[in-house]
Protein backbone atom coordinates (compact mmCIF):
# COMPACT_ATOMS: atom_id res chain seq x y z
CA UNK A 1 2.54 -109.88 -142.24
CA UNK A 2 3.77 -112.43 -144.66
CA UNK A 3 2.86 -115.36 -142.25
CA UNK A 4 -0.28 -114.52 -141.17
CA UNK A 5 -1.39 -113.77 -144.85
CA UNK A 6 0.07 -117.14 -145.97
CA UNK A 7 -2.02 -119.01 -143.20
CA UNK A 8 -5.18 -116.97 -144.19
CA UNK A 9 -4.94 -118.04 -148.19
CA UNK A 10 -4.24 -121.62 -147.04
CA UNK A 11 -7.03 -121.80 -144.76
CA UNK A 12 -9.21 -120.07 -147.13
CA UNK A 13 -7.87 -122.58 -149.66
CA UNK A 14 -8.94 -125.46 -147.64
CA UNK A 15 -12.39 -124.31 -146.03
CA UNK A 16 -12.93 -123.65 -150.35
CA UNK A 17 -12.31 -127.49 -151.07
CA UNK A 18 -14.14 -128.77 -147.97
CA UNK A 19 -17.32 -127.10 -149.03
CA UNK A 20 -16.79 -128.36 -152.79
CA UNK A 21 -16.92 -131.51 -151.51
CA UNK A 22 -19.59 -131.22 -149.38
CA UNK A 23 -21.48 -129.28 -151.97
CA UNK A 24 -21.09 -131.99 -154.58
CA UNK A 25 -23.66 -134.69 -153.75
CA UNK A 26 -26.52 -131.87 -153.07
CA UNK A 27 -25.84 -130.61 -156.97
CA UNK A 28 -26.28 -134.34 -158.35
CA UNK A 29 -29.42 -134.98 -156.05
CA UNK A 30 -30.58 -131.18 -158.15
CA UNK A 31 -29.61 -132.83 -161.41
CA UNK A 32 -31.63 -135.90 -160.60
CA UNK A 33 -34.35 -133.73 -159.18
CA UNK A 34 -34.54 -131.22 -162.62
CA UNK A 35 -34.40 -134.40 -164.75
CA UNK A 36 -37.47 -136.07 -162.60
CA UNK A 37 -39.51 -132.84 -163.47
CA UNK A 38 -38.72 -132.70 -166.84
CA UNK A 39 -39.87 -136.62 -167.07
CA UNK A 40 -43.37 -135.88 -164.82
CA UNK A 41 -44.33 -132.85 -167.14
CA UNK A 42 -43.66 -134.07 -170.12
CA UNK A 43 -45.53 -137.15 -169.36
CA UNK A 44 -43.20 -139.56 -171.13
CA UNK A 45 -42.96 -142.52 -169.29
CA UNK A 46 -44.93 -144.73 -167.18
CA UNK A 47 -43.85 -143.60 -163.90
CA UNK A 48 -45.36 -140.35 -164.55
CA UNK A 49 -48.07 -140.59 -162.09
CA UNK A 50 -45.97 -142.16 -159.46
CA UNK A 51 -43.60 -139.57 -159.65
CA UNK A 52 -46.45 -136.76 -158.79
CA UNK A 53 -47.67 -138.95 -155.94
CA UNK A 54 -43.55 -138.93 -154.51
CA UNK A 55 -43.04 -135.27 -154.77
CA UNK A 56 -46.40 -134.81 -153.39
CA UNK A 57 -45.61 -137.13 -150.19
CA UNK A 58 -42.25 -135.55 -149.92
CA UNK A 59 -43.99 -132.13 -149.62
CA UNK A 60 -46.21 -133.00 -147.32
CA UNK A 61 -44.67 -135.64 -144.55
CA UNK A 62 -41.84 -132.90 -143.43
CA UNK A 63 -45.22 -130.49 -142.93
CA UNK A 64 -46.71 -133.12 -141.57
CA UNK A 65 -44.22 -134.08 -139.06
CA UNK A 66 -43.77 -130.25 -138.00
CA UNK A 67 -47.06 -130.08 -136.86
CA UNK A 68 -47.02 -133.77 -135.11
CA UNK A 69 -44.07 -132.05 -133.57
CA UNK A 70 -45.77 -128.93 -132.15
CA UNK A 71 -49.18 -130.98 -131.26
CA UNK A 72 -47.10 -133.37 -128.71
CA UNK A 73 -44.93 -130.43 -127.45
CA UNK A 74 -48.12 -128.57 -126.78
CA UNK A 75 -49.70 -132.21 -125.04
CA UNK A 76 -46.07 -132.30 -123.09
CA UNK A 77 -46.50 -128.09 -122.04
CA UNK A 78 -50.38 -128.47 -120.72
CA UNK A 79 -50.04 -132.18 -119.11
């Protein structure tokens, strides 16, 4: 039993700093993001408006390209 809970805690050990790293960049792209919004609504600087224009694009093109998606699969199923 010794062995087998060895390997576990060492697996465990290394599947914990494999998703650290992996998990790193996506907090300092949240950090960036948080410190964008606090810049928009506070209306601060001069790239105020372009940063509502950005976040509104970047809503809408992944919503955008979902639907593109299902329209040509739809074309592809009936044709």
């Amino acid at each position: 039993m010794g062995a087998a809970t060895e390997a576990t805690r060492h697996a465990a050990t290394l599947y914990r700093r494999l998703y650290r790293a992996a998990v790193r960049p996506t907090h300092a792209l949240e950090a960036e993001a948080t410190h964008l919004h606090h810049v928009e609504h506070g209306g601060e600087s001069g790239e105020t408006p372009f940063l509502a224009v950005l976040g509104l694009v970047l809503f809408l093109v992944p919503i955008f390209l979902v639907m593109l998606g299902l329209a040509l699969l739809a074309a592809y199923l009936v044709g």
